[in-house]
Protein backbone atom coordinates (compact mmCIF):
# COMPACT_ATOMS: atom_id res chain seq x y z
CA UNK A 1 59.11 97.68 96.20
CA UNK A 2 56.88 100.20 94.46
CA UNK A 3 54.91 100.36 97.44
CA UNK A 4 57.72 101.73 99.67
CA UNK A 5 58.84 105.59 99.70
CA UNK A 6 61.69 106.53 97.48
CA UNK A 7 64.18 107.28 100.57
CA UNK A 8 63.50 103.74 101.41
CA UNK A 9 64.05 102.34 98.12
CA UNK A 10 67.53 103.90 97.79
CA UNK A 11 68.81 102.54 100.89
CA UNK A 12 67.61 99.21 100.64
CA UNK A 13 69.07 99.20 97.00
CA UNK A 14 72.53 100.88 98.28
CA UNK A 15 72.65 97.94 101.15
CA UNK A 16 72.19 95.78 98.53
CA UNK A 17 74.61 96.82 96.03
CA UNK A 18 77.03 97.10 99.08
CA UNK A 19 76.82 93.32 100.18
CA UNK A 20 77.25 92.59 96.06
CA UNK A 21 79.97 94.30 96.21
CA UNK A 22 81.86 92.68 98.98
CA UNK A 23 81.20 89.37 98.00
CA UNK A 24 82.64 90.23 94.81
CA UNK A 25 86.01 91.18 97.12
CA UNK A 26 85.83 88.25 99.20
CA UNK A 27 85.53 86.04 96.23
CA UNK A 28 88.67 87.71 94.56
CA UNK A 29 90.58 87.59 98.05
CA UNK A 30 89.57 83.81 97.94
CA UNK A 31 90.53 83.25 94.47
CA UNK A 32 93.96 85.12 94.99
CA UNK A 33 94.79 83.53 98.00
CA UNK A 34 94.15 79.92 96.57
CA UNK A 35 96.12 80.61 93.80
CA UNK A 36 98.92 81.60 96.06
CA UNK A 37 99.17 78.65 98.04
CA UNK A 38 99.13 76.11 94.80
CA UNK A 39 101.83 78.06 93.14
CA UNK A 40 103.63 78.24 96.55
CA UNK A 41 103.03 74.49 96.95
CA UNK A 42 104.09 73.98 93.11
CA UNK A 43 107.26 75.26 93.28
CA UNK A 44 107.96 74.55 97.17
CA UNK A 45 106.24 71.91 98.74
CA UNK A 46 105.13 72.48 102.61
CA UNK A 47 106.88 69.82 103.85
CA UNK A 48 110.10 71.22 102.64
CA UNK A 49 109.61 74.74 104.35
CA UNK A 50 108.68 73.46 107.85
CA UNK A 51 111.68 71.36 107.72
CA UNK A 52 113.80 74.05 106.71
């Protein structure tokens, strides 16, 4: 990396930080979600809602 111009260095570092950064919100999406669905299914099983 110390080879490459600074300009270079900051984007490649900013790209990087950026994909860190939305796998951190994906992960938290994913996390929120499935803890969503077992409370949902805790306290109101599917098979109960699709029958009405």
């Amino acid at each position: 990396m110390r080879t490459i111009a600074g300009g270079q260095v900051r984007v490649v570092s900013a790209f990087l930080v950026s994909i860190g950064l939305l796998a951190l919100v994906a992960l938290a999406i994913a996390i929120g979600v499935h803890a969503f669905l077992a409370a949902v299914g805790h306290y109101a099983p599917w098979e109960q809602i699709w029958a009405g």
